[in-house]
C-alpha atoms as a PDB file:
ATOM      1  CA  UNK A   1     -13.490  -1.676 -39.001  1.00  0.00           C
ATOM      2  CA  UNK A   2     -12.441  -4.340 -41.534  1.00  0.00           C
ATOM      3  CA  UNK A   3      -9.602  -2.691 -42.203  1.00  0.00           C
ATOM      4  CA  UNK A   4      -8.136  -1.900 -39.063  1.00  0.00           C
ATOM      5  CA  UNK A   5      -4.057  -2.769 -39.986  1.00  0.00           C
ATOM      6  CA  UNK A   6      -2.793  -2.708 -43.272  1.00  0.00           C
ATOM      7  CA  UNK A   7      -1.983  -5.686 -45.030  1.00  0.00           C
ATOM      8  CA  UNK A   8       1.600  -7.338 -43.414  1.00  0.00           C
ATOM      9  CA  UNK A   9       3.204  -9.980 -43.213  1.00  0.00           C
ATOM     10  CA  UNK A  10       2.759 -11.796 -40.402  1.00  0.00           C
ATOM     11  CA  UNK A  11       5.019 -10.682 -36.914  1.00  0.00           C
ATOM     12  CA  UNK A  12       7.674 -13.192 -35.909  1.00  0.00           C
ATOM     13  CA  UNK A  13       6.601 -15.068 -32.891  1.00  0.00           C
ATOM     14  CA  UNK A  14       8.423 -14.805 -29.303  1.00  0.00           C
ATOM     15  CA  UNK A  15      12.281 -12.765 -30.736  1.00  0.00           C
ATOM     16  CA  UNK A  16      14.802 -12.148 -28.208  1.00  0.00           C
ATOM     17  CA  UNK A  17      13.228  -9.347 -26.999  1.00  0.00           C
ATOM     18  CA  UNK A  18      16.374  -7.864 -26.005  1.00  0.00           C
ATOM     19  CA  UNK A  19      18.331  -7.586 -29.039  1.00  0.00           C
ATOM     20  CA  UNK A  20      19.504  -4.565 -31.019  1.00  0.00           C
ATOM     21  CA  UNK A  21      15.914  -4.819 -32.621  1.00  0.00           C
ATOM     22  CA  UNK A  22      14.480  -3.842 -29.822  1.00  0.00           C
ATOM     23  CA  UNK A  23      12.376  -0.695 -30.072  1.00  0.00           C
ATOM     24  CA  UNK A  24      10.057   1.358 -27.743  1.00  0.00           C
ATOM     25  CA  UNK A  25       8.385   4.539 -26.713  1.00  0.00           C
ATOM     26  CA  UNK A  26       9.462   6.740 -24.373  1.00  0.00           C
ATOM     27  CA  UNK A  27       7.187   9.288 -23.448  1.00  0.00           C
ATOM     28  CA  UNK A  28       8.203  12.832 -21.524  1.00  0.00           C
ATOM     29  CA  UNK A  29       5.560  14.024 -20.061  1.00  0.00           C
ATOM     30  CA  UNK A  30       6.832  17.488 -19.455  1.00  0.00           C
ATOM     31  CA  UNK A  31       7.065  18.282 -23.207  1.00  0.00           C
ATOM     32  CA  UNK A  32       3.121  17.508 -24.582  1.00  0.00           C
ATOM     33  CA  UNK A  33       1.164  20.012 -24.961  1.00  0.00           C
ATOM     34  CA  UNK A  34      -2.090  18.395 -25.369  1.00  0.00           C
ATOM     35  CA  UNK A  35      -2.119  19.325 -29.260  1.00  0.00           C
ATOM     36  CA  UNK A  36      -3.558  15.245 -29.707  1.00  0.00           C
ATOM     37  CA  UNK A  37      -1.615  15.241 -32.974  1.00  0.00           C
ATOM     38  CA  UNK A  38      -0.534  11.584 -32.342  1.00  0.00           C
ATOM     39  CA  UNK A  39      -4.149  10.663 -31.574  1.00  0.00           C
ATOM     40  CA  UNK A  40      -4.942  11.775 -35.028  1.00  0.00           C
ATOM     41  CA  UNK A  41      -1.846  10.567 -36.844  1.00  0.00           C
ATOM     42  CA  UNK A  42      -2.532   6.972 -35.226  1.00  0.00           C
ATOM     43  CA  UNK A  43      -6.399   7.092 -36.745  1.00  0.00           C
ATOM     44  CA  UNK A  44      -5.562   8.182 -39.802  1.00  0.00           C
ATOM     45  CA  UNK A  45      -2.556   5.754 -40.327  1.00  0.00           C
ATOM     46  CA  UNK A  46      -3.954   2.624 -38.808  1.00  0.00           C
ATOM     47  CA  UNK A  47      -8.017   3.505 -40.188  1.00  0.00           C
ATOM     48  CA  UNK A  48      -8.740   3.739 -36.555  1.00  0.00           C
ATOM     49  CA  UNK A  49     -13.041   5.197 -36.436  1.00  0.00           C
ATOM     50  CA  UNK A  50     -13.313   8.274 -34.482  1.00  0.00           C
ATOM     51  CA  UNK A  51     -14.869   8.591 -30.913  1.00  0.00           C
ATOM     52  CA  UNK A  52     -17.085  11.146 -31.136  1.00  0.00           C
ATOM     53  CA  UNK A  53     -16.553  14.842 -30.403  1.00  0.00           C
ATOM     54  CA  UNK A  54     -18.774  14.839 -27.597  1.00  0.00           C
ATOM     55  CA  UNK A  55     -17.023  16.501 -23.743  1.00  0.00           C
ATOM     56  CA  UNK A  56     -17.203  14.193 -21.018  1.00  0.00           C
ATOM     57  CA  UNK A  57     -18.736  16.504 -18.138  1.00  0.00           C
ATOM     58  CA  UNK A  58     -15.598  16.597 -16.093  1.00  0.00           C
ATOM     59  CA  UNK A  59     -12.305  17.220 -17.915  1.00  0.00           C
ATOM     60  CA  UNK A  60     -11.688  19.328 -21.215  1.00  0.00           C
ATOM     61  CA  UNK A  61     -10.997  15.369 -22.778  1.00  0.00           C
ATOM     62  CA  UNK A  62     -13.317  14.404 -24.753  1.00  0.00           C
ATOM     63  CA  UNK A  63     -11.770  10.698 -25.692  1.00  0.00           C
ATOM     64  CA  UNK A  64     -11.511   9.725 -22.049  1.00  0.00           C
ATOM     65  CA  UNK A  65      -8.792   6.851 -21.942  1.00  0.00           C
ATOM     66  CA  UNK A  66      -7.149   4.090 -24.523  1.00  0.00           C
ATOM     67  CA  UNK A  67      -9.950   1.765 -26.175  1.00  0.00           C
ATOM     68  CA  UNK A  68     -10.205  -0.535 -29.022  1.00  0.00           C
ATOM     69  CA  UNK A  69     -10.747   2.480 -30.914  1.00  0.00           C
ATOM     70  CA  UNK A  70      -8.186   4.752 -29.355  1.00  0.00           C
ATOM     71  CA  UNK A  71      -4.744   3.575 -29.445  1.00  0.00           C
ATOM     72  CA  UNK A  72      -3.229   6.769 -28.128  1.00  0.00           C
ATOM     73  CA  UNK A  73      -4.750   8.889 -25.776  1.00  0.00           C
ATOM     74  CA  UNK A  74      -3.915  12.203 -24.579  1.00  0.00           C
ATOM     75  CA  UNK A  75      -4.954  12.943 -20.839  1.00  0.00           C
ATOM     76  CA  UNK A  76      -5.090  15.814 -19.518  1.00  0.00           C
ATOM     77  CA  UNK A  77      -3.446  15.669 -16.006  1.00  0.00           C
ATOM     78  CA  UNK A  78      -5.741  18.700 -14.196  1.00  0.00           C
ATOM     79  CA  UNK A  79      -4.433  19.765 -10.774  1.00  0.00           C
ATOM     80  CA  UNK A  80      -5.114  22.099  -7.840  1.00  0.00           C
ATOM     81  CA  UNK A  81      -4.160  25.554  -9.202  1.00  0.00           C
ATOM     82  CA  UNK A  82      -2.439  27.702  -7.415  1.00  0.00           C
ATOM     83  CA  UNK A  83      -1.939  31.376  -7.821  1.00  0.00           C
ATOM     84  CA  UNK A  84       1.980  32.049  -9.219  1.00  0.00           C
ATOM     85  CA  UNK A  85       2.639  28.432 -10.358  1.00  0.00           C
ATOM     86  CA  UNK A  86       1.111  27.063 -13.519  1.00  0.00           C
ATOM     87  CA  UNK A  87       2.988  25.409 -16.644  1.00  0.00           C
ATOM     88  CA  UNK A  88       6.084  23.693 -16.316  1.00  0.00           C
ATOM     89  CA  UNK A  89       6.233  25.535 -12.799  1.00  0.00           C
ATOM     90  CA  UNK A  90       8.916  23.295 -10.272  1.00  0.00           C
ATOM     91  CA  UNK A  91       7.559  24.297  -7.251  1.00  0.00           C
ATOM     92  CA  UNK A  92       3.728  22.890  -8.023  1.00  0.00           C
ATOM     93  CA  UNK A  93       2.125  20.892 -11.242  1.00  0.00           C
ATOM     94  CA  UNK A  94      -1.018  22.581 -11.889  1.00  0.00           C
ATOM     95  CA  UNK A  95      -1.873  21.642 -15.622  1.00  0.00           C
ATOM     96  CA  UNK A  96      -0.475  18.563 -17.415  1.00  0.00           C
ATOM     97  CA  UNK A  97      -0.499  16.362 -20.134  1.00  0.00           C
ATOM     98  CA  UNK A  98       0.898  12.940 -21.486  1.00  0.00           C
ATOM     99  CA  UNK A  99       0.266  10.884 -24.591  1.00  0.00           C
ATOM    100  CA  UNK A 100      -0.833   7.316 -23.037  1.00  0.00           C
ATOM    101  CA  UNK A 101      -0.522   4.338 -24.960  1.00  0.00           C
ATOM    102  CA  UNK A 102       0.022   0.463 -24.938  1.00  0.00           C
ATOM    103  CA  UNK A 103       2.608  -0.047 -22.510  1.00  0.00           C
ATOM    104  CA  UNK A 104       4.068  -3.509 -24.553  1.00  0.00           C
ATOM    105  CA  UNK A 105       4.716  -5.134 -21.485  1.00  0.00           C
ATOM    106  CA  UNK A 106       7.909  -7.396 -21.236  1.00  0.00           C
ATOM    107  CA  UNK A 107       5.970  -9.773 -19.295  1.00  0.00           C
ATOM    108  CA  UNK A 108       2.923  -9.503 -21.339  1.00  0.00           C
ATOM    109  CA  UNK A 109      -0.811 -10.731 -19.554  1.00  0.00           C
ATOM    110  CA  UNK A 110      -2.634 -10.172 -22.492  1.00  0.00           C
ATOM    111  CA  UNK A 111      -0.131 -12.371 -24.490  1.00  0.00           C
ATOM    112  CA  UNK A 112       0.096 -14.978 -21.657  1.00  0.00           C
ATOM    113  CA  UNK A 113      -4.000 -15.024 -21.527  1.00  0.00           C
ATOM    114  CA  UNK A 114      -4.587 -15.550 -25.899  1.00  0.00           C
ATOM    115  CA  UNK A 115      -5.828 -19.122 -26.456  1.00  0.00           C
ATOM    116  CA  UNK A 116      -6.242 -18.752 -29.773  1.00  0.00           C
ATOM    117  CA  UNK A 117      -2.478 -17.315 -30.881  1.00  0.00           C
ATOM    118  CA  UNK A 118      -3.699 -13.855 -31.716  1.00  0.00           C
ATOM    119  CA  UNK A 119      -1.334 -12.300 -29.755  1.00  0.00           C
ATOM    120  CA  UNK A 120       2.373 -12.537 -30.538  1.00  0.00           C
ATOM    121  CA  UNK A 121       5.483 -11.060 -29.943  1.00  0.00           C
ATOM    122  CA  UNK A 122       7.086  -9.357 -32.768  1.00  0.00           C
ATOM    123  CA  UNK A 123      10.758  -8.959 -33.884  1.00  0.00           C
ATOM    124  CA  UNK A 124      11.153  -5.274 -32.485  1.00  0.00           C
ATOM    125  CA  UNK A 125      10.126  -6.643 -28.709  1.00  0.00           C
ATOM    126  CA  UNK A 126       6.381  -5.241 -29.503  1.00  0.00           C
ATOM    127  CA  UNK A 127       2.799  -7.578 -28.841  1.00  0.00           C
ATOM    128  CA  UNK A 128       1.007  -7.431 -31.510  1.00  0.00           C
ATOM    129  CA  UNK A 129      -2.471  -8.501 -32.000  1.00  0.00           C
ATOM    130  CA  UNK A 130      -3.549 -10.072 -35.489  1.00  0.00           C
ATOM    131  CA  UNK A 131      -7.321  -8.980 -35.559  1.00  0.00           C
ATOM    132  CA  UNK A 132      -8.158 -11.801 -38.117  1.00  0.00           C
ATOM    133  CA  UNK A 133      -6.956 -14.640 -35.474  1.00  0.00           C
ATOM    134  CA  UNK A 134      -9.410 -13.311 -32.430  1.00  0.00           C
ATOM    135  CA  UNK A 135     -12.268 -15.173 -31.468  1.00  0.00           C
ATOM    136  CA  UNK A 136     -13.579 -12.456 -29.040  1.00  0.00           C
ATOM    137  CA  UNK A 137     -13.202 -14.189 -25.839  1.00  0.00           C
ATOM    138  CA  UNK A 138     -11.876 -11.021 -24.128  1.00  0.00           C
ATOM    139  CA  UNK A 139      -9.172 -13.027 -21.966  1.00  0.00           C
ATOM    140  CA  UNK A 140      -6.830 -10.358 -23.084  1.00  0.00           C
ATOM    141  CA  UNK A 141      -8.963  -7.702 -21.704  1.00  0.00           C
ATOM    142  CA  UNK A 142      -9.228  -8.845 -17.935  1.00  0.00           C
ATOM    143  CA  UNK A 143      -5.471  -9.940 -17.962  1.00  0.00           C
ATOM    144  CA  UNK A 144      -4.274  -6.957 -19.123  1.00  0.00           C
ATOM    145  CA  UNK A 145      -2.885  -4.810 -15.600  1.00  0.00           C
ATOM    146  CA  UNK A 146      -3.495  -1.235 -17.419  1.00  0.00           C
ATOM    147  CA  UNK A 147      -6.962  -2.296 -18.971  1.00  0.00           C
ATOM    148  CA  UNK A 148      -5.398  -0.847 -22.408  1.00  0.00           C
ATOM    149  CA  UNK A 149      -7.000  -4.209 -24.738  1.00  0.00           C
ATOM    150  CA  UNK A 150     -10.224  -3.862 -25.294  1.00  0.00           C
ATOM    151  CA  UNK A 151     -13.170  -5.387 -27.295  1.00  0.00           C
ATOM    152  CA  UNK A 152     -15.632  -3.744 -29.909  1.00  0.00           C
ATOM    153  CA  UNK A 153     -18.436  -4.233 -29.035  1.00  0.00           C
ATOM    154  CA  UNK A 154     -20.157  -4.373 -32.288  1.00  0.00           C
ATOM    155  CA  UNK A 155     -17.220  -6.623 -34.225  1.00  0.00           C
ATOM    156  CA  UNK A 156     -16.686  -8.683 -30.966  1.00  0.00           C
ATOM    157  CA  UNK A 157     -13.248  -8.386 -31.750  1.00  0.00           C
ATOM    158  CA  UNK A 158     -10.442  -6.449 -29.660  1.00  0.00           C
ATOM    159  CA  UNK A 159      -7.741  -3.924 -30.730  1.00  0.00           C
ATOM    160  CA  UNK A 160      -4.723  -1.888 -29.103  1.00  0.00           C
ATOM    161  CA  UNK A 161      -1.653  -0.415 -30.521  1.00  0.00           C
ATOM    162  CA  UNK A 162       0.394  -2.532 -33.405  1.00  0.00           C
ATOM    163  CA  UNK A 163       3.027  -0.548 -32.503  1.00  0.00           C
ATOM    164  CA  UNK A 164       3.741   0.624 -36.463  1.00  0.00           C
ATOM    165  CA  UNK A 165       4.764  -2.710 -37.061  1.00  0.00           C
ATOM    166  CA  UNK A 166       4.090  -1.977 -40.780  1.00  0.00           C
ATOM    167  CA  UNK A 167       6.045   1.141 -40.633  1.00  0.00           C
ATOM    168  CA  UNK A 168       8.622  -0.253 -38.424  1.00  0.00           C
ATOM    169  CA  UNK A 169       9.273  -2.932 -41.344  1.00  0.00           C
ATOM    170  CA  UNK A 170       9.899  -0.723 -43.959  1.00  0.00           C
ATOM    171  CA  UNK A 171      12.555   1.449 -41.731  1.00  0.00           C
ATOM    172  CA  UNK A 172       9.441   3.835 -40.671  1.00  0.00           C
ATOM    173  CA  UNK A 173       9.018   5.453 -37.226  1.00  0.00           C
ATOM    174  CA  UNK A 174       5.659   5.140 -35.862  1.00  0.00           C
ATOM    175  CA  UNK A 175       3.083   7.729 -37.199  1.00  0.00           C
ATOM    176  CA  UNK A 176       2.700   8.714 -33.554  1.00  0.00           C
ATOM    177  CA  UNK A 177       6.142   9.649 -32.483  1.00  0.00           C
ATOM    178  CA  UNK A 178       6.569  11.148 -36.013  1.00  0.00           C
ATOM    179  CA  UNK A 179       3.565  13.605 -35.598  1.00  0.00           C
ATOM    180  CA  UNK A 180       4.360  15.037 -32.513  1.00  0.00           C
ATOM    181  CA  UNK A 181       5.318  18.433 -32.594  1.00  0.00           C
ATOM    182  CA  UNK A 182       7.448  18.710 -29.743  1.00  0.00           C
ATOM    183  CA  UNK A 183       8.756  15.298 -29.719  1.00  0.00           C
ATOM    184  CA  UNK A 184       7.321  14.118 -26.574  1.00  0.00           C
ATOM    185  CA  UNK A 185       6.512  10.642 -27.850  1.00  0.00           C
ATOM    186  CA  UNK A 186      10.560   9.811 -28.579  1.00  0.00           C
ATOM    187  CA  UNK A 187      11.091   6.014 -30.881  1.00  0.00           C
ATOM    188  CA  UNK A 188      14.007   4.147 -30.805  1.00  0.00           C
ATOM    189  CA  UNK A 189      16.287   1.587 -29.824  1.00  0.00           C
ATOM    190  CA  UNK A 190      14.718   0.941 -26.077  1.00  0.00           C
ATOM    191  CA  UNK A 191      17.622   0.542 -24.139  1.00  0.00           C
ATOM    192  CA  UNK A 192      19.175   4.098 -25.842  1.00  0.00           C
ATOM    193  CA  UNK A 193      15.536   5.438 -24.275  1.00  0.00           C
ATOM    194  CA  UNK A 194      16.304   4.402 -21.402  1.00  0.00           C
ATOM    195  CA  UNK A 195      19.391   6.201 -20.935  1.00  0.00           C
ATOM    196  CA  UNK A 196      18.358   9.470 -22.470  1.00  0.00           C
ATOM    197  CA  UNK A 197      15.442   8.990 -20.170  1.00  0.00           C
ATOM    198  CA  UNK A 198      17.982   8.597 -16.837  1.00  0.00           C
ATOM    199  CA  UNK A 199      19.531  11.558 -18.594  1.00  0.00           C
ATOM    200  CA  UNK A 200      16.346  13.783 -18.616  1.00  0.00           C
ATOM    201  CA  UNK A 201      14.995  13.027 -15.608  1.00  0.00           C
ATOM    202  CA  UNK A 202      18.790  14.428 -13.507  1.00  0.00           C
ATOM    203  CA  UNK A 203      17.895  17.776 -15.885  1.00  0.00           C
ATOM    204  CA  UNK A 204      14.777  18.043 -14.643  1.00  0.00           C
ATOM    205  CA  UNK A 205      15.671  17.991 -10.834  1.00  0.00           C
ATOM    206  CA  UNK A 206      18.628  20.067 -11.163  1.00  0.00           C
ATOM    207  CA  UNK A 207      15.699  22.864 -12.482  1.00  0.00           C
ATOM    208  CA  UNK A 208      13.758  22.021  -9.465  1.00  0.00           C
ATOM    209  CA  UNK A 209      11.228  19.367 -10.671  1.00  0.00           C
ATOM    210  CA  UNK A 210      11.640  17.168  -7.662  1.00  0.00           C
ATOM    211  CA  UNK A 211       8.852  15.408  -8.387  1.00  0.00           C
ATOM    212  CA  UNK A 212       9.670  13.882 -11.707  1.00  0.00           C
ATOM    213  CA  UNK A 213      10.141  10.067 -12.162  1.00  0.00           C
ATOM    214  CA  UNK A 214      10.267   7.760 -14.570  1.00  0.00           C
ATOM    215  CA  UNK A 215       7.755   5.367 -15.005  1.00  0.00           C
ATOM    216  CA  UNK A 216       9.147   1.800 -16.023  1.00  0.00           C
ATOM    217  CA  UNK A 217       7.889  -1.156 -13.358  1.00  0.00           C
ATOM    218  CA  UNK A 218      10.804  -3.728 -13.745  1.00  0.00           C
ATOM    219  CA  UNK A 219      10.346  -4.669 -10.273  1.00  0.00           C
ATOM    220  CA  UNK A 220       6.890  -6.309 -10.320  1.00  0.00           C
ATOM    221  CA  UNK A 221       5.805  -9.302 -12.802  1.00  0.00           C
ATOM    222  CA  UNK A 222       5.300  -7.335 -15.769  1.00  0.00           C
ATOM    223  CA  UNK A 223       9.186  -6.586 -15.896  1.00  0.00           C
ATOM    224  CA  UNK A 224       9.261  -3.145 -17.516  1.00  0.00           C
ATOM    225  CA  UNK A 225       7.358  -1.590 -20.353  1.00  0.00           C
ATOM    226  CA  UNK A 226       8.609  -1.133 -23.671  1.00  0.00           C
ATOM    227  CA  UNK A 227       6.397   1.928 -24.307  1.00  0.00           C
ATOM    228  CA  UNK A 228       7.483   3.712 -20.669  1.00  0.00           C
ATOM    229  CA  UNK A 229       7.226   7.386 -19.112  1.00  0.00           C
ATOM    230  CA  UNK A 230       8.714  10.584 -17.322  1.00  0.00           C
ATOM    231  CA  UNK A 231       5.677  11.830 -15.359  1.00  0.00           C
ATOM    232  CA  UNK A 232       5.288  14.245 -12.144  1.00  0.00           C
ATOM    233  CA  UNK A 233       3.890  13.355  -8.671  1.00  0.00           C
ATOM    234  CA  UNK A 234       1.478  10.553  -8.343  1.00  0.00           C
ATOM    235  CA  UNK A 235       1.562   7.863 -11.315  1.00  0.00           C
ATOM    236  CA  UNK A 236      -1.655   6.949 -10.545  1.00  0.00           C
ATOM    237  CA  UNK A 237      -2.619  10.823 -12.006  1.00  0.00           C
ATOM    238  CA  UNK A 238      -1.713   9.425 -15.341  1.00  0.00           C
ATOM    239  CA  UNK A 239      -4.042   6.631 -15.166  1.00  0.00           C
ATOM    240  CA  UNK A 240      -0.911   4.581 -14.488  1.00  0.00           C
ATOM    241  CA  UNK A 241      -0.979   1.810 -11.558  1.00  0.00           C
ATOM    242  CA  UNK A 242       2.167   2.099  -8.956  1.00  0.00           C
ATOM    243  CA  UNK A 243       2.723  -1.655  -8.919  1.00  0.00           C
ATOM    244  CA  UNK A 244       0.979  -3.042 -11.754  1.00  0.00           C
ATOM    245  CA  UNK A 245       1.069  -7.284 -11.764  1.00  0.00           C
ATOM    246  CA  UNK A 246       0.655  -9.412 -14.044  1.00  0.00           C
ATOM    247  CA  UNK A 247      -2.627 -11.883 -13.424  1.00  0.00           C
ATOM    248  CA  UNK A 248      -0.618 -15.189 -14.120  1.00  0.00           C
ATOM    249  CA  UNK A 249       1.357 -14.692 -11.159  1.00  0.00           C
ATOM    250  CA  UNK A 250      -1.535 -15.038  -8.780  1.00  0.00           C
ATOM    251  CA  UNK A 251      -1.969 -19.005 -10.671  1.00  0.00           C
ATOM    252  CA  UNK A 252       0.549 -20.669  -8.203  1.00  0.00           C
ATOM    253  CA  UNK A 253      -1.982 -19.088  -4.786  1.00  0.00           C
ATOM    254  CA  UNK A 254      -4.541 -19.906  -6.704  1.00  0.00           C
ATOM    255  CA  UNK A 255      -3.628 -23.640  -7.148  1.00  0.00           C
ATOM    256  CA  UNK A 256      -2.840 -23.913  -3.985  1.00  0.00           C
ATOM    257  CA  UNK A 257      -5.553 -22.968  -2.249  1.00  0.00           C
ATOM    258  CA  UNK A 258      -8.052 -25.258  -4.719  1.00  0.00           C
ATOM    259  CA  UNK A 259      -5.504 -27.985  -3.785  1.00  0.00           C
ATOM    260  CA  UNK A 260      -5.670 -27.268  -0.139  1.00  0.00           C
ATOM    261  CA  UNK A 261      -9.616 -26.948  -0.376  1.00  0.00           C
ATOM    262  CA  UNK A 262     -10.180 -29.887  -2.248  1.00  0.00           C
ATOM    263  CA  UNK A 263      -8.356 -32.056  -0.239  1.00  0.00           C
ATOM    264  CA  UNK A 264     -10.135 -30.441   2.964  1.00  0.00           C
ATOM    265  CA  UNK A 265     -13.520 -31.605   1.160  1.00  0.00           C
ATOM    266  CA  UNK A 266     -12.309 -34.851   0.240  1.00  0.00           C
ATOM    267  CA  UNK A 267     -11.697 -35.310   4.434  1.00  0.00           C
ATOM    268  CA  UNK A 268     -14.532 -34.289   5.055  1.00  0.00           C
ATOM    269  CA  UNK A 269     -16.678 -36.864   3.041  1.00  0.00           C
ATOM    270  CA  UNK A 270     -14.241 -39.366   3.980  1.00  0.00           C
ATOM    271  CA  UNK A 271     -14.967 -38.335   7.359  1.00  0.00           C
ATOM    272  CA  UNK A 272     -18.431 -38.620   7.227  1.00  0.00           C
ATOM    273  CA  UNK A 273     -18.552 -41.682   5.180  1.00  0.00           C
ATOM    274  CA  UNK A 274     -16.882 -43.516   8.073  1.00  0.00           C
ATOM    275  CA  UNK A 275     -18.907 -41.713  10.300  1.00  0.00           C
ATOM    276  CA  UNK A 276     -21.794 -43.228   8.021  1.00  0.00           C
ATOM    277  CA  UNK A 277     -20.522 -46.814   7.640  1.00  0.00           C
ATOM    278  CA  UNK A 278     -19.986 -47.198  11.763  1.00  0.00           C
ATOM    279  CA  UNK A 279     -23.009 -45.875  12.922  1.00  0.00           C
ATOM    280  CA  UNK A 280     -25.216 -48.398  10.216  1.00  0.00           C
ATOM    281  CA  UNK A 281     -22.797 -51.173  11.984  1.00  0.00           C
ATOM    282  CA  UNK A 282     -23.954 -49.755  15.483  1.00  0.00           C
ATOM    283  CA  UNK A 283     -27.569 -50.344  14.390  1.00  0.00           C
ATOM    284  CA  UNK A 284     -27.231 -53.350  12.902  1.00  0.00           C
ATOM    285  CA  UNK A 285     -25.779 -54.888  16.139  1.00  0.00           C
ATOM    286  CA  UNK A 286     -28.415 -53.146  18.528  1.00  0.00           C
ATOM    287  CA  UNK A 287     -30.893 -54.870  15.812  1.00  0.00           C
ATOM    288  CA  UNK A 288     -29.585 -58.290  16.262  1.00  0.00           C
ATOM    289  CA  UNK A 289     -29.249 -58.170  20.087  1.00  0.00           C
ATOM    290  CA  UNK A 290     -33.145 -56.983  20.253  1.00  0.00           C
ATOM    291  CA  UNK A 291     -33.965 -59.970  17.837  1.00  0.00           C
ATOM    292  CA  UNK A 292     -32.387 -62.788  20.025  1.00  0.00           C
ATOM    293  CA  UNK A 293     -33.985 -61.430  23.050  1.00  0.00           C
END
């Protein structure tokens, strides 16, 4: 676990993440076959532990979803089956897959959450999370809107995806996208993604995929993802929120309502302070009346 990166030099804090540098995933859907050969490229390049080989109970998954010790995840996407339609069918998704992964938020929580500096934004638009610089605290963790940081429970520490930085800064793809057989996990320039991605999804609906979208929030908080996907039907199938927020955004309610509950208590013992101060008055002029009598 020591040795979770490989040595680097340090990633260059906060870039303009929207320069020609910028890189990202963009992950079809419609092409993985479940093979897992990025799961395994990622371990073996990053010295990532296995997970154990042991079947959940209730999917043919065995790794289950993205943890400090799997930075790419395959799920398998299991539908309703239905007799005539199975595969790539357009008229019903039976049987899917899709290589999940850290989404690299452009609005990052995790990033906005990091006391300590461990999280930082590299040159290629990526966060990146320098293991030897976390305290543990798990802030990342709960600010994170697709639960993808997590701690180790045994080192304290937590992990994701680095994105190949490493590989990215000696003119490498990420081991990843270079595994995968049928190139479902695509790396490049982000904005180029993008467009091949527009470009994809019009192929797919002219073969009768209607239900094909692409996967990029830019219209909540987090702004769009810089590791984003074409998926069918529900999002939410692929572990993969419909409006995902980032937590910072809820700070401005949050004030306000301690401001407008504070100031209702401080009323309130003002109130009965005065209340307090007049009725000891009352008493003490009932108490002189009965003494002159």
């Amino acid at each position: 676990m020591s040795t979770f990166i490989h040595a680097m030099n340090a990633p260059t804090e906060n870039p303009d993440i929207h320069s020609s540098h910028t890189t990202g995933f963009f992950t079809d859907s419609t092409l993985c076959i479940g093979c897992k050969a990025c799961e395994v490229a990622c371990k073996e390049w990053n010295d990532v532990p296995e997970d154990g080989l042991n079947l959940s109970g209730y999917s043919y998954d065995n790794t289950g979803s993205l943890s400090f010790s799997t930075w790419r995840h395959v799920k398998f996407v299991e539908g309703e089956i239905k007799p005539g339609d199975g595969g790539n069918s357009g008229n019903h998704l039976s049987w899917e897959f899709s290589s999940d992964v850290c989404k690299h938020c452009e609005v990052a929580g995790c990033l906005e959450a990091c006391p300590t500096g461990a999280l930082v934004r590299t040159e290629f638009g990526s966060v990146f999370l320098q293991p030897d610089v976390c305290n543990g605290c798990g802030y990342c963790t709960v600010n994170c809107p697709f639960g993808v940081v997590q701690r180790n429970e045994d080192d304290g520490r937590a992990f994701k995806c680095t994105f190949c930085t490493d590989r990215q800064k000696v003119g490498l793809e990420p081991a990843c996208a270079t595994a995968c057989p049928t190139k479902s996990i695509m790396f490049g320039n982000l904005e180029e993604l993008r467009e091949h991605a527009q470009s994809r999804l019009s192929d797919l609906h002219g073969k009768g995929m209607k239900d094909a979208q692409i996967y990029d929030p830019k219209d909540t908080s987090v702004k769009g993802l810089h590791a984003f996907f074409l998926v069918r039907g529900d999002p939410r199938m692929y572990n993969l929120p419909p409006k995902p927020e980032v937590p910072i955004v809820y700070q401005k309610d949050a004030w306000r309502s301690a401001v407008i509950g504070s100031g209702a208590f401080l009323l309130a013992a003002l109130i009965a302070f005065t209340g307090s101060r007049h009725s000891s008055r009352s008493q003490r002029k009932v108490s002189a009346r009965r003494s002159r009598a």
